[in-house]
PDB file of N, CA and C in Angstrom:
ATOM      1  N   UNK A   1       5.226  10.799  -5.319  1.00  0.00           N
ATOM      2  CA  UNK A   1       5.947  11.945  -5.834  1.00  0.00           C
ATOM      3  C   UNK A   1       6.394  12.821  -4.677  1.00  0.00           C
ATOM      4  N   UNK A   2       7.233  13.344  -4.730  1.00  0.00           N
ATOM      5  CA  UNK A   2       8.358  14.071  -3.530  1.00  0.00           C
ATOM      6  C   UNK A   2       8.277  15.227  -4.392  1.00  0.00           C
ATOM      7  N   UNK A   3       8.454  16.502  -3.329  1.00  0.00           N
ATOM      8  CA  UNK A   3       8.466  17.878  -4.123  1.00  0.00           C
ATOM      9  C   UNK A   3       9.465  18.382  -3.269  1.00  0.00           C
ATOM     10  N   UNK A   4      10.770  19.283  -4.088  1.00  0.00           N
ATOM     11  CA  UNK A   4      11.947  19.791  -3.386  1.00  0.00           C
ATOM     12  C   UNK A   4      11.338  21.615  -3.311  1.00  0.00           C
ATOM     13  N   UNK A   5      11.718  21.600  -2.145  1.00  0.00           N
ATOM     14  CA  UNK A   5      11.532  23.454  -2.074  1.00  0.00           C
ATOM     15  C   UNK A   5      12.610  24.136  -2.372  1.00  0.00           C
ATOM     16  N   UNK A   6      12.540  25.618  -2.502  1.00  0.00           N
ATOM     17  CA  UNK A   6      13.907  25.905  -3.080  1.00  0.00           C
ATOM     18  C   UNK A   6      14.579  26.216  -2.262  1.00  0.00           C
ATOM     19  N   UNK A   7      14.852  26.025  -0.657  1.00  0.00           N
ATOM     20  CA  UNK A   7      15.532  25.614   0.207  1.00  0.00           C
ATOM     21  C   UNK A   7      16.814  23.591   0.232  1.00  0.00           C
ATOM     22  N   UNK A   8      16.227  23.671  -0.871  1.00  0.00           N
ATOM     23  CA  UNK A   8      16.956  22.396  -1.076  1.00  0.00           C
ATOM     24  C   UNK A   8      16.146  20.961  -0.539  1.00  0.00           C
ATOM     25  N   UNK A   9      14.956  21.743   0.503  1.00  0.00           N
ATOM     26  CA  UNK A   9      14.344  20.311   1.291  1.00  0.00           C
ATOM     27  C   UNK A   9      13.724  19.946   0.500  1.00  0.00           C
ATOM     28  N   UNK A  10      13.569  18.592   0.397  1.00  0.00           N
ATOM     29  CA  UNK A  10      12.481  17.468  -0.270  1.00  0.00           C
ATOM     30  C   UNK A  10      11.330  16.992   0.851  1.00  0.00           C
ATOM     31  N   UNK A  11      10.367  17.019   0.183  1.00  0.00           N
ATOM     32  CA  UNK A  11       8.968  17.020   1.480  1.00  0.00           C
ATOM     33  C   UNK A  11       8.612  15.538   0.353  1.00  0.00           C
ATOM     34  N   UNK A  12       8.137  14.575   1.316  1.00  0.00           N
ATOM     35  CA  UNK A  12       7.663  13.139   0.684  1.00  0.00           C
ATOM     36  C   UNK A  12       6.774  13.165   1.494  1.00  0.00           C
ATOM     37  N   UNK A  13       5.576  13.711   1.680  1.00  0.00           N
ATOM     38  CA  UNK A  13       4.349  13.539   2.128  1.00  0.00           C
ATOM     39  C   UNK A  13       3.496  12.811   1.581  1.00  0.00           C
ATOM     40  N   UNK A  14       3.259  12.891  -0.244  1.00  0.00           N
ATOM     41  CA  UNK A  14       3.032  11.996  -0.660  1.00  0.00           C
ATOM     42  C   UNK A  14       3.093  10.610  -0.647  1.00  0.00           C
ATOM     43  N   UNK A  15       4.194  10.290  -0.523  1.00  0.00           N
ATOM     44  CA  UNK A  15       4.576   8.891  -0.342  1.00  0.00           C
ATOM     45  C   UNK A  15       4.037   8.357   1.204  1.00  0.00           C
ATOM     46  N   UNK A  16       4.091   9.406   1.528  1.00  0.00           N
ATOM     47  CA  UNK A  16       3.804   8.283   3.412  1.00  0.00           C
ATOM     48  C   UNK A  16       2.373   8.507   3.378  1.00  0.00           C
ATOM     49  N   UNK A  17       1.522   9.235   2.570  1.00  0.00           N
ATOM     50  CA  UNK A  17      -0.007   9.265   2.836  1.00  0.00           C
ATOM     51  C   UNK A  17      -0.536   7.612   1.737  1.00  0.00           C
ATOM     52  N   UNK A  18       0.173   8.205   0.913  1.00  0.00           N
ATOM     53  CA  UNK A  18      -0.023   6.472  -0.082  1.00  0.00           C
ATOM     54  C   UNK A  18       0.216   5.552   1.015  1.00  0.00           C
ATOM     55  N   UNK A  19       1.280   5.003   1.247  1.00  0.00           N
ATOM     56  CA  UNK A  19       1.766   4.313   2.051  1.00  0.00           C
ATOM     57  C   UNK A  19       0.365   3.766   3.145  1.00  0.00           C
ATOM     58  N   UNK A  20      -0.044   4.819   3.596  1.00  0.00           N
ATOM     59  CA  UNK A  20      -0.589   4.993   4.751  1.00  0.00           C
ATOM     60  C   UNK A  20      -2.266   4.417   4.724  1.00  0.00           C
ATOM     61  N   UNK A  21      -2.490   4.347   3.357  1.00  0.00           N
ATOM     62  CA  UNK A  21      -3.691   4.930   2.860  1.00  0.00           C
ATOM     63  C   UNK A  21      -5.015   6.285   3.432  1.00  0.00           C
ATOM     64  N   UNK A  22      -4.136   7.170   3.475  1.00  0.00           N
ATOM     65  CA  UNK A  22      -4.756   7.983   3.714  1.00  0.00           C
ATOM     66  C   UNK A  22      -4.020   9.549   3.089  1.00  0.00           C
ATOM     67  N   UNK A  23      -5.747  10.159   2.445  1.00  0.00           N
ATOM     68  CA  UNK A  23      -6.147  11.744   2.243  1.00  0.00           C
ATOM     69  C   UNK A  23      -5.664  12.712   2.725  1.00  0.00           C
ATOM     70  N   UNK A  24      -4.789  14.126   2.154  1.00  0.00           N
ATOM     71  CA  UNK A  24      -4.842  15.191   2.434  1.00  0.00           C
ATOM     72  C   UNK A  24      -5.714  15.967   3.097  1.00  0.00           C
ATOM     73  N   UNK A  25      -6.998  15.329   3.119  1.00  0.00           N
ATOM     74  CA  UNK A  25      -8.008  15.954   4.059  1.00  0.00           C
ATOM     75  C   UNK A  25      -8.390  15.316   4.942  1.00  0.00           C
ATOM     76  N   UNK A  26      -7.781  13.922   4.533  1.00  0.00           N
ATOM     77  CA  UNK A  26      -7.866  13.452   6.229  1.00  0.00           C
ATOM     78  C   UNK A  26      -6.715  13.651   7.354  1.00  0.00           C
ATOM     79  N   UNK A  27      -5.473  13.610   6.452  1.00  0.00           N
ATOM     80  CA  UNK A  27      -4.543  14.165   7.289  1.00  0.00           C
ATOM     81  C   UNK A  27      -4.634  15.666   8.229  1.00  0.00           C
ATOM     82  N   UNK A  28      -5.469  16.894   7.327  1.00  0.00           N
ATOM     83  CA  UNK A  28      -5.360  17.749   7.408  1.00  0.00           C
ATOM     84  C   UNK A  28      -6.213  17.347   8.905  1.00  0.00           C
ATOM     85  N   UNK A  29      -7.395  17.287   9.051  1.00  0.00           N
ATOM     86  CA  UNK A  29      -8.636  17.107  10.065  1.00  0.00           C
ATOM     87  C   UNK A  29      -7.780  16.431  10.683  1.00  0.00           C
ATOM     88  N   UNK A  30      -6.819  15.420  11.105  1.00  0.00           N
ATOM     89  CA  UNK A  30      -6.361  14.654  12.102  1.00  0.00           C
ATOM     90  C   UNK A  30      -5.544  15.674  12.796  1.00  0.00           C
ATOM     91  N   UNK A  31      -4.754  16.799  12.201  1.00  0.00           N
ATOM     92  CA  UNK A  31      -3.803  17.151  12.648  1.00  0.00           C
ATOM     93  C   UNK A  31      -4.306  18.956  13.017  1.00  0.00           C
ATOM     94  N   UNK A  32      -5.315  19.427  12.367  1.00  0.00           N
ATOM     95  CA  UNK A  32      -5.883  20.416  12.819  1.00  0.00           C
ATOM     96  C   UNK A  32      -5.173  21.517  11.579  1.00  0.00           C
ATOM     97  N   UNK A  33      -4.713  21.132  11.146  1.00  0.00           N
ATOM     98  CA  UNK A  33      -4.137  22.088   9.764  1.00  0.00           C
ATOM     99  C   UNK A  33      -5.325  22.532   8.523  1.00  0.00           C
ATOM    100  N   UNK A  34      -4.918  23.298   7.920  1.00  0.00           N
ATOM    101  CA  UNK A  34      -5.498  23.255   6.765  1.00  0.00           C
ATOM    102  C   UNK A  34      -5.588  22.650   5.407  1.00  0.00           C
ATOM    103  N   UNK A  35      -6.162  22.237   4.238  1.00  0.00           N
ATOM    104  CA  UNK A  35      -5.610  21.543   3.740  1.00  0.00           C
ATOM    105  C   UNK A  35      -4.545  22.339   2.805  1.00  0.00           C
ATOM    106  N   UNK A  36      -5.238  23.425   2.617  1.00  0.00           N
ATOM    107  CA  UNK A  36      -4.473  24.270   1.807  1.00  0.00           C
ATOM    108  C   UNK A  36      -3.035  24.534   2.444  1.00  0.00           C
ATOM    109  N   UNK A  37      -2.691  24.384   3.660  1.00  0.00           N
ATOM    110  CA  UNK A  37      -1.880  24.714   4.449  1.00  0.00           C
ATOM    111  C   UNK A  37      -0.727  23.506   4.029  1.00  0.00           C
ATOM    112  N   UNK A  38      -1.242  22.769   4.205  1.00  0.00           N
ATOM    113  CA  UNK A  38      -0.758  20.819   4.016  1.00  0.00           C
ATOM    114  C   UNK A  38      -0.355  20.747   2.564  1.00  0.00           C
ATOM    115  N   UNK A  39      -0.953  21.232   2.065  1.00  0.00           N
ATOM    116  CA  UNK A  39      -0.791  21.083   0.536  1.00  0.00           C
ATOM    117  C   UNK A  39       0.459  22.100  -0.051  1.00  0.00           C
ATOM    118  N   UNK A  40       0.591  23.288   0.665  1.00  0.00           N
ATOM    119  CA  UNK A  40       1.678  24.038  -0.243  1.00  0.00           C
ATOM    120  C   UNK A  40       2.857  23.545   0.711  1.00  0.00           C
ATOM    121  N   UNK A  41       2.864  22.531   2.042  1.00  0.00           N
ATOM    122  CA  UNK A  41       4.488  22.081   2.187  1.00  0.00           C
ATOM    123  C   UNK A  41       4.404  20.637   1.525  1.00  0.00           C
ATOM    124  N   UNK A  42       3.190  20.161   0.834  1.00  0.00           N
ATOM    125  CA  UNK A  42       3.251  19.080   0.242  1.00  0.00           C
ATOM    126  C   UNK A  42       3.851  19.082  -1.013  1.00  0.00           C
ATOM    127  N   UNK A  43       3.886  20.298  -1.685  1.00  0.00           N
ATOM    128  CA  UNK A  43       4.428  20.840  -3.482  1.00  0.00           C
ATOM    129  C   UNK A  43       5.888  21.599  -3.187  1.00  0.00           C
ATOM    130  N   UNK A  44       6.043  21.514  -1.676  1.00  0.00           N
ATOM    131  CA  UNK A  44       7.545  22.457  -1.783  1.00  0.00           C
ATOM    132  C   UNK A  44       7.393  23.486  -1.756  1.00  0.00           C
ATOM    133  N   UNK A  45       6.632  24.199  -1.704  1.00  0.00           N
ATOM    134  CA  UNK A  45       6.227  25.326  -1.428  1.00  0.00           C
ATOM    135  C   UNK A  45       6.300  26.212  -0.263  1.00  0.00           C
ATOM    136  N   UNK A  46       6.548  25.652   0.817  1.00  0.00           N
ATOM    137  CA  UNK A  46       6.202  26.425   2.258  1.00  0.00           C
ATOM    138  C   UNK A  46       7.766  26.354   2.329  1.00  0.00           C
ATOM    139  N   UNK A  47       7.550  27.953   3.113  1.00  0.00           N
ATOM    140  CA  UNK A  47       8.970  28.632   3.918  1.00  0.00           C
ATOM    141  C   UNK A  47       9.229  28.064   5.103  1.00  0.00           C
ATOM    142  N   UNK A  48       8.129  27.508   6.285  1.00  0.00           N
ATOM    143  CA  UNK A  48       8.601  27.007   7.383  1.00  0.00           C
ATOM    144  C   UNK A  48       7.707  26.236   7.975  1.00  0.00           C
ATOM    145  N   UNK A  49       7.884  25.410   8.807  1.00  0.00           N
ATOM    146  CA  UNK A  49       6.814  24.345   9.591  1.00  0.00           C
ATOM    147  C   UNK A  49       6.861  24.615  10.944  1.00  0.00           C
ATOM    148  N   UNK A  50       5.974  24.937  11.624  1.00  0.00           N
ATOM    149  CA  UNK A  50       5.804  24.809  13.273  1.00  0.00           C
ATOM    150  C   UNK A  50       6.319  23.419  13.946  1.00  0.00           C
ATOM    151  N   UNK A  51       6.935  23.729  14.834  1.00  0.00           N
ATOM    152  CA  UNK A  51       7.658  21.999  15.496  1.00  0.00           C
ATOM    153  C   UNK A  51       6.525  21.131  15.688  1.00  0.00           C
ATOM    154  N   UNK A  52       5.412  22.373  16.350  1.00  0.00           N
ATOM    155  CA  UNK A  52       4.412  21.188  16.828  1.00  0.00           C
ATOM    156  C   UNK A  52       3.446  20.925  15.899  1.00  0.00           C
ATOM    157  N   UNK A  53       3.336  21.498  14.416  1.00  0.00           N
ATOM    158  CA  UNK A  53       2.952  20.591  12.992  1.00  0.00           C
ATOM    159  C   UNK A  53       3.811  19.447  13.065  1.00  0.00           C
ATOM    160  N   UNK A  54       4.758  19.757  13.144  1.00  0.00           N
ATOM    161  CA  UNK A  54       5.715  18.530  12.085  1.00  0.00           C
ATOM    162  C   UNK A  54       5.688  17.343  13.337  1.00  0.00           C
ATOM    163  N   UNK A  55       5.119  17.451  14.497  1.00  0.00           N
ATOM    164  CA  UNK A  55       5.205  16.214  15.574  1.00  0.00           C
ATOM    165  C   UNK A  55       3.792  16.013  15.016  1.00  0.00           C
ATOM    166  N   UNK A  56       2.623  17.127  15.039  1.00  0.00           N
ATOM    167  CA  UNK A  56       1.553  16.128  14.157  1.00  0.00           C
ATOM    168  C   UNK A  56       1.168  15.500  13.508  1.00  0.00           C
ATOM    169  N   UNK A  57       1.844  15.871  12.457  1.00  0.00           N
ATOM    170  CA  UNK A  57       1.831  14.769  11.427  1.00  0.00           C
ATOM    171  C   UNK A  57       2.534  13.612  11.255  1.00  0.00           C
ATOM    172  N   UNK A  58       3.807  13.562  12.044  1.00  0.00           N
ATOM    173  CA  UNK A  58       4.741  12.746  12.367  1.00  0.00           C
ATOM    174  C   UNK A  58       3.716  11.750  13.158  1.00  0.00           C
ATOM    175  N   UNK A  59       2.944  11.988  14.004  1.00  0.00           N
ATOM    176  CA  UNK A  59       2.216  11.506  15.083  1.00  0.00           C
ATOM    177  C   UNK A  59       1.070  10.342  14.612  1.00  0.00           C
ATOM    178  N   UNK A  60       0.628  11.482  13.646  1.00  0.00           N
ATOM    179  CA  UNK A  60      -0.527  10.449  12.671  1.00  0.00           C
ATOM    180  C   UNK A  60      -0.247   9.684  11.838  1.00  0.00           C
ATOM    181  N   UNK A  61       0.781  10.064  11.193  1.00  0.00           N
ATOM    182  CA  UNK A  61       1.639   9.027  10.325  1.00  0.00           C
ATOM    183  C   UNK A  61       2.637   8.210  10.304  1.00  0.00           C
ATOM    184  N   UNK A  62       2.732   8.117  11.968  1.00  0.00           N
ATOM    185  CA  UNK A  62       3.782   7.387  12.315  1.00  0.00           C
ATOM    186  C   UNK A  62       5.345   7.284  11.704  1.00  0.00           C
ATOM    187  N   UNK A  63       5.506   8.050  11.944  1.00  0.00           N
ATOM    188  CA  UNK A  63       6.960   8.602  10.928  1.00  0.00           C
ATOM    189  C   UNK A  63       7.932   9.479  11.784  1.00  0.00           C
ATOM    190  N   UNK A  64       9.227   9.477  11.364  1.00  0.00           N
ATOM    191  CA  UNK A  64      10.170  10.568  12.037  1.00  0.00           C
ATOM    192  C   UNK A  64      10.325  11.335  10.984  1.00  0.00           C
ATOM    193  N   UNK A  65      10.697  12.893  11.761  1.00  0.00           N
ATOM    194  CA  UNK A  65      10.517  13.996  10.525  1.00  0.00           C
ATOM    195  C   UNK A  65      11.746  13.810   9.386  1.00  0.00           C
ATOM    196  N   UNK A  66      12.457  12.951   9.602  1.00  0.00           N
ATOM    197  CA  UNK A  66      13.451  12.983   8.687  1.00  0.00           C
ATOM    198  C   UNK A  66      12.862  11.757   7.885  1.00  0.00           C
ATOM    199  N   UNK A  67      12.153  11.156   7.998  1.00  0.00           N
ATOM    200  CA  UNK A  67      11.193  10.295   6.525  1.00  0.00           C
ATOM    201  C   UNK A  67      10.196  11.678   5.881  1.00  0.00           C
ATOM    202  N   UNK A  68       9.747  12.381   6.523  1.00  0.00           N
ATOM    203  CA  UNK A  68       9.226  13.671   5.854  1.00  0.00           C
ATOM    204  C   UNK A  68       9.923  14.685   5.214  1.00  0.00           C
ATOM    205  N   UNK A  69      11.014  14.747   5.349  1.00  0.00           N
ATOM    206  CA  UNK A  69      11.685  16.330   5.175  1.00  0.00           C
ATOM    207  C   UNK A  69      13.281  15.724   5.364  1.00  0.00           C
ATOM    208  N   UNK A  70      13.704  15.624   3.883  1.00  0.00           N
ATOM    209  CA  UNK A  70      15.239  15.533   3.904  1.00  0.00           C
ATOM    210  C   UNK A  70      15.900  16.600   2.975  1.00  0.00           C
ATOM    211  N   UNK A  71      16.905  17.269   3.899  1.00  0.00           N
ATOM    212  CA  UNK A  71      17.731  18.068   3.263  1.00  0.00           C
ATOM    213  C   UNK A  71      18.685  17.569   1.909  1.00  0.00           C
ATOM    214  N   UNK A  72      18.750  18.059   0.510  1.00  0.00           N
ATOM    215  CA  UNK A  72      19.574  17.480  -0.616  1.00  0.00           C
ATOM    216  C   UNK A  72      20.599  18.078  -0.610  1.00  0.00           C
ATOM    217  N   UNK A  73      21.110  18.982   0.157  1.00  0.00           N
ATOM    218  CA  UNK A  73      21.856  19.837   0.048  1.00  0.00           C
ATOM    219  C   UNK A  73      23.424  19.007   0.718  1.00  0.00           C
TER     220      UNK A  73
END
């Protein structure tokens, strides 16, 4: 499941942790985030991401931020 923010972005975090087989709380602990933190840009929720979040998680999940975060607009 993909969640759109009301910025128009779609966050598919979901999908690459399935993918991945791996937890919101394990992601969170790999990357030094919170989960709660992880979780409201996981629902679309968050106003903005730090560059050097989005290379973390990119990092652990082997992904480019544009498999994470595509603009619909």
């Amino acid at each position: 499941m993909s969640a759109e923010s009301e910025f128009g972005i779609t966050v598919h975090l979901d999908g690459l942790l399935e993918a991945r087989g791996m937890t919101l709380t394990e992601l969170a602990e790999r990357v030094d985030v919170t989960v709660v933190n992880l979780s409201i840009l996981k629902n679309g929720r968050a106003r903005a991401i730090r560059f050097s979040t989005l290379a973390a998680i990119c990092g652990v999940l082997e992904c480019q931020p544009g498999d994470l975060l595509v603009h619909s607009g």
